[in-house]
Protein backbone atom coordinates (compact mmCIF):
# COMPACT_ATOMS: atom_id res chain seq x y z
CA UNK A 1 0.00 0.00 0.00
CA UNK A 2 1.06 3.70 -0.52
CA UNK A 3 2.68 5.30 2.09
CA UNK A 4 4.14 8.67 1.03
CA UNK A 5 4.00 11.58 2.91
CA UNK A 6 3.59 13.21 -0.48
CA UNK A 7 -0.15 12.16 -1.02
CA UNK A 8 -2.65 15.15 -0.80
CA UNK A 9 -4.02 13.27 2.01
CA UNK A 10 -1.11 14.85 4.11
CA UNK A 11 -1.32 17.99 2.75
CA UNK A 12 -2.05 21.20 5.07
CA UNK A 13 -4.94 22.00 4.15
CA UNK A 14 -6.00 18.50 5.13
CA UNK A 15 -4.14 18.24 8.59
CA UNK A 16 -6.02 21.65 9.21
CA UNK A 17 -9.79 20.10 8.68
CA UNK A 18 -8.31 17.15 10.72
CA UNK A 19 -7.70 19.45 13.46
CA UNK A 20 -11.16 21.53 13.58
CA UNK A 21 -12.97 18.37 12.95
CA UNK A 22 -11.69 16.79 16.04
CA UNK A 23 -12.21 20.09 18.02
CA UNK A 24 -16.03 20.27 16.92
CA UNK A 25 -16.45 16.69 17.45
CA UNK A 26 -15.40 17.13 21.07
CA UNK A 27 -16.96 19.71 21.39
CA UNK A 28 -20.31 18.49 20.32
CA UNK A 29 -20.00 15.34 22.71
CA UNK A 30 -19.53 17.49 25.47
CA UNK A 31 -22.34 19.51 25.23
CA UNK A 32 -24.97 18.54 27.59
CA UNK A 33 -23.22 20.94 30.42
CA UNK A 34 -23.06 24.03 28.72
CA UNK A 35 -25.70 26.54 28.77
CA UNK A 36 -28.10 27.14 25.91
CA UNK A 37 -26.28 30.76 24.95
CA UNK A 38 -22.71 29.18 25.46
CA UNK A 39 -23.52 26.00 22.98
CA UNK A 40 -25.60 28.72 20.18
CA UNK A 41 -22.32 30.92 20.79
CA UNK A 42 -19.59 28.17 20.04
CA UNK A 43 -21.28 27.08 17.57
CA UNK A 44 -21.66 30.45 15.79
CA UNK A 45 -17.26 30.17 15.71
CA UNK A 46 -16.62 27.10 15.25
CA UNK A 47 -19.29 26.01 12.61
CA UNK A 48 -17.75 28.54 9.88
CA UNK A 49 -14.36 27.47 10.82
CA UNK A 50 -15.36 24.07 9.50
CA UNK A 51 -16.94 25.10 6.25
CA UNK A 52 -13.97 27.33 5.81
CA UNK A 53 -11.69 24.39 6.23
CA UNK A 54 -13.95 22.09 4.11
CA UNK A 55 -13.84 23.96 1.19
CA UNK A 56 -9.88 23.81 0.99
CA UNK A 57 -9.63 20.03 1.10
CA UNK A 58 -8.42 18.58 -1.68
CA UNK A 59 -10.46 16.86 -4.76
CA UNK A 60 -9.33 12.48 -4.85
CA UNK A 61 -10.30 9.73 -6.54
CA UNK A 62 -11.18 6.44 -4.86
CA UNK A 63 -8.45 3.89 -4.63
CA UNK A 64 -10.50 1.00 -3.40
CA UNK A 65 -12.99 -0.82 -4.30
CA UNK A 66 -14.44 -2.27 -0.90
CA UNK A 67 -17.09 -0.04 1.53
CA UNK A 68 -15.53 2.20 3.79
CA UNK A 69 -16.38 1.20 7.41
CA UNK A 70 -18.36 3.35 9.46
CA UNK A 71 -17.90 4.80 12.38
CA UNK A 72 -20.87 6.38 13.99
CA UNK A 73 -23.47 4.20 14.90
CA UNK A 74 -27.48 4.99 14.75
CA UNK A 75 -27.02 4.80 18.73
CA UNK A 76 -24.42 7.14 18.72
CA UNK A 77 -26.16 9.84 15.91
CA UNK A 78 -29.46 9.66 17.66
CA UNK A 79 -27.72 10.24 21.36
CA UNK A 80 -25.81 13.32 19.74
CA UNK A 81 -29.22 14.75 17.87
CA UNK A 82 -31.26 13.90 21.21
CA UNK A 83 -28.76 16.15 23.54
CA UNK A 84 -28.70 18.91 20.77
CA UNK A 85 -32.44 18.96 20.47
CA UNK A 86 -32.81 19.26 24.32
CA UNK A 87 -30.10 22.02 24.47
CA UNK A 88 -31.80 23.59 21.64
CA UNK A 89 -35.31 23.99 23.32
CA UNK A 90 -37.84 25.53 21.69
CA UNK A 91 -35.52 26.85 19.50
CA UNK A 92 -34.81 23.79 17.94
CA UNK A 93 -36.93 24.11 15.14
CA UNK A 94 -36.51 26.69 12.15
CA UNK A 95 -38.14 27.68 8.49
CA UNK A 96 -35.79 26.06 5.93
CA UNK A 97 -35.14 27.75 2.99
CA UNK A 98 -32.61 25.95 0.69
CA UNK A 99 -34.26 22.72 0.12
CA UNK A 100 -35.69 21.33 -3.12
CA UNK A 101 -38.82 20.35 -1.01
CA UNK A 102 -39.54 23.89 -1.13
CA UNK A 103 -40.39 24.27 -4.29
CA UNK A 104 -43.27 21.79 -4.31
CA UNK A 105 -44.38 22.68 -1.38
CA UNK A 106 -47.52 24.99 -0.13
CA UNK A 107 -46.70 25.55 3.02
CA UNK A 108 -43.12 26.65 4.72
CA UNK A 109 -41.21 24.35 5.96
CA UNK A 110 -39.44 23.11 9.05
CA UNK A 111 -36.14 21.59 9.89
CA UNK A 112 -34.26 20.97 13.18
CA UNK A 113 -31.09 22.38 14.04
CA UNK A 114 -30.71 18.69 16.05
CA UNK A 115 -30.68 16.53 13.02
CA UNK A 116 -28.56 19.13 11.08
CA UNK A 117 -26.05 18.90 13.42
CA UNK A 118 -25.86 15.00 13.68
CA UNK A 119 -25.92 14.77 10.09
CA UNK A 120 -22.27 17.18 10.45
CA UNK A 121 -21.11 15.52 12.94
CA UNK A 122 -21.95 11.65 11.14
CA UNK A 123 -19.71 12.61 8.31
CA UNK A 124 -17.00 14.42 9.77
CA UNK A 125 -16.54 11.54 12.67
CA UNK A 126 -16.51 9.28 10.26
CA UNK A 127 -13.86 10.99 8.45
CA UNK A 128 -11.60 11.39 11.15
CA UNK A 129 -12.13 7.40 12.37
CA UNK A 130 -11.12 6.59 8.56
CA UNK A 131 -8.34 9.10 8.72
CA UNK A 132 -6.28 7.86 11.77
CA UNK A 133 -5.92 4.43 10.21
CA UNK A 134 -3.09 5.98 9.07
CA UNK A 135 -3.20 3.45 5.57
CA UNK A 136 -2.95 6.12 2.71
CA UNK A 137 -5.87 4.50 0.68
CA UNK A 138 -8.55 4.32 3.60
CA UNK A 139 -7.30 7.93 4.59
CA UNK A 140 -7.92 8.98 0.35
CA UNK A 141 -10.91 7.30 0.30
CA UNK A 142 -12.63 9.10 3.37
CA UNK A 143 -11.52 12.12 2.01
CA UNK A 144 -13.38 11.77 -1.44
CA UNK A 145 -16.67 10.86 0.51
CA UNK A 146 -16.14 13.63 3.21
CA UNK A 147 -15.43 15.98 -0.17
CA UNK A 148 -18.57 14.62 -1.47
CA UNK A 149 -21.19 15.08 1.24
CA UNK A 150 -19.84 18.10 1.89
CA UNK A 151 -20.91 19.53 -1.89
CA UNK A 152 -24.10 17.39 -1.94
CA UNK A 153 -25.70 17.38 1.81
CA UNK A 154 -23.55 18.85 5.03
CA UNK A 155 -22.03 21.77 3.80
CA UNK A 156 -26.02 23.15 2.53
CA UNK A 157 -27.12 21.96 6.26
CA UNK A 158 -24.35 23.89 8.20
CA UNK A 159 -24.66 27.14 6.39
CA UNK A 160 -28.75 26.59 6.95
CA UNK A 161 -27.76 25.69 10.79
CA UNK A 162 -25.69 28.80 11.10
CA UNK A 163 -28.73 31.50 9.49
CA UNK A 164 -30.89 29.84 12.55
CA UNK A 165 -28.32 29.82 14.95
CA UNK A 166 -27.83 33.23 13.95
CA UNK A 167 -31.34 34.49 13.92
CA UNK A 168 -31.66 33.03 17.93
CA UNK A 169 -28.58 34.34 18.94
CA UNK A 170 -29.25 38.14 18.22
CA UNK A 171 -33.11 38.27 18.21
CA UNK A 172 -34.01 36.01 20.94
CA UNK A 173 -34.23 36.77 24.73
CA UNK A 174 -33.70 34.40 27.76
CA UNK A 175 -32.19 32.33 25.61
CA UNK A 176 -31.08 29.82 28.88
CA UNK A 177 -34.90 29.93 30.21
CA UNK A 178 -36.16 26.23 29.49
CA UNK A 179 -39.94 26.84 30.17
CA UNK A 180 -41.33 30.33 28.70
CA UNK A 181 -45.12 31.20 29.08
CA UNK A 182 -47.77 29.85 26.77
CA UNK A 183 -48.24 33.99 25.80
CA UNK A 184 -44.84 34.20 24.88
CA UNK A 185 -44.71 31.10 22.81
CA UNK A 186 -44.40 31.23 19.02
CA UNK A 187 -47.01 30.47 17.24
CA UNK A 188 -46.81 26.70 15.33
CA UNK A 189 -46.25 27.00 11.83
CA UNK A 190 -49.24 25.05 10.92
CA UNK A 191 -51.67 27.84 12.25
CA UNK A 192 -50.41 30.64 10.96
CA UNK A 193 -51.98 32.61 7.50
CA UNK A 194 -48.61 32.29 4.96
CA UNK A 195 -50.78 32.79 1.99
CA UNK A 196 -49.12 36.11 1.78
CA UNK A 197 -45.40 34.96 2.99
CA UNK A 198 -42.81 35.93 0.06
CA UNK A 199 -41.81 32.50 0.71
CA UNK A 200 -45.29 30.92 -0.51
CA UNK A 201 -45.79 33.69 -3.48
CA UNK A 202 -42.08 32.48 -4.87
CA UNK A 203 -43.03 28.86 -4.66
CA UNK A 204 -46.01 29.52 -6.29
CA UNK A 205 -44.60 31.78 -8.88
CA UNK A 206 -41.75 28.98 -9.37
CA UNK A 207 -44.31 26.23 -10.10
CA UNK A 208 -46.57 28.07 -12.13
CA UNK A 209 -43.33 29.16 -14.01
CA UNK A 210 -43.48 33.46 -13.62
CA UNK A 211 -40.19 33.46 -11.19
């Protein structure tokens, strides 16, 4: 097997995503202690760091032919989602914007920034796991997966995690209150009039082809 220190997989640019993954990944499994404003204002730093860092990796090919094993089990994904969502609150849940879905859809919809977050977390872990095999193939072929779901699925979900994240951070008060009154509660999506939303005139105007 190939083991030269020239292969892209032990580039900079790659050792530098290595190390932000593993800080975010640490981070994110030590969350439960940290207060709700603490955990929103981490992640506000350290989630562009990792998109920033994404971006540079390098473009492989696959080398092998077998699977690559993973890492992060459904235990393990749904444990990380359920103490996100907890920490989250009531401001777990947010209008999504960039999704296909959108466009055939009448009403606005809703993601989590839970899920969003395990889905980063799924790929980059496994990643990392792959990477510290330390065999130059396995490492190359994590890489052109990570590179992958990055372009096609996580890299879409942070920057949609970090416009929410964003949006509680600066417009929301007691952020670190777990119970708020039922007259300050937000209304649910599902009541609410959005006949008139700009969001529901350009999916209409997109499916009846005038946008």
């Amino acid at each position: 097997m190939e083991d030269s220190f020239e292969h892209q997989v032990y580039s900079a640019n790659v050792i530098e995503f290595v190390t932000v993954g593993r800080e975010f990944c640490a981070w994110l499994e030590g969350v439960e202690t940290q207060p709700r404003a603490d955990f929103i204002s981490t992640a506000l730093k350290i989630l562009p760091l990792l998109y920033l860092k994404a971006s540079m990796l390098p473009k492989t090919e696959t080398m092998l032919d077998d699977f690559l094993e993973k890492a992060v089990t459904e235990k393990e994904y749904e444990l990380i989602k359920d103490v996100v969502q907890a920490k989250m609150g009531p401001f777990d849940d947010y209008l999504e914007v960039f999704t296909a879905d959108m466009q055939r859809s009448d009403l606005p919809l809703t993601s989590t920034v839970s899920e969003n977050m395990a889905d980063i977390y799924q790929d980059v872990k496994d990643f990392l796991m792959s990477y510290r095999t330390a065999v130059t193939e396995i490492m190359n072929d994590a890489l052109t997966e990570l590179n992958e779901h990055f372009m096609e699925h996580w890299g879409q979900s942070l920057v949609n995690v970090l416009r929410a994240l964003h949006m509680v951070y600066y417009g929301a008060e007691n952020l670190d209150e777990d119970e708020v009154d039922d007259n300050d509660r937000k209304p649910d999506y599902d009541d609410r009039n959005t006949d008139n939303w700009l969001l529901s005139r350009r999916q209409r105007d997109f499916r009846e082809g005038t946008f």
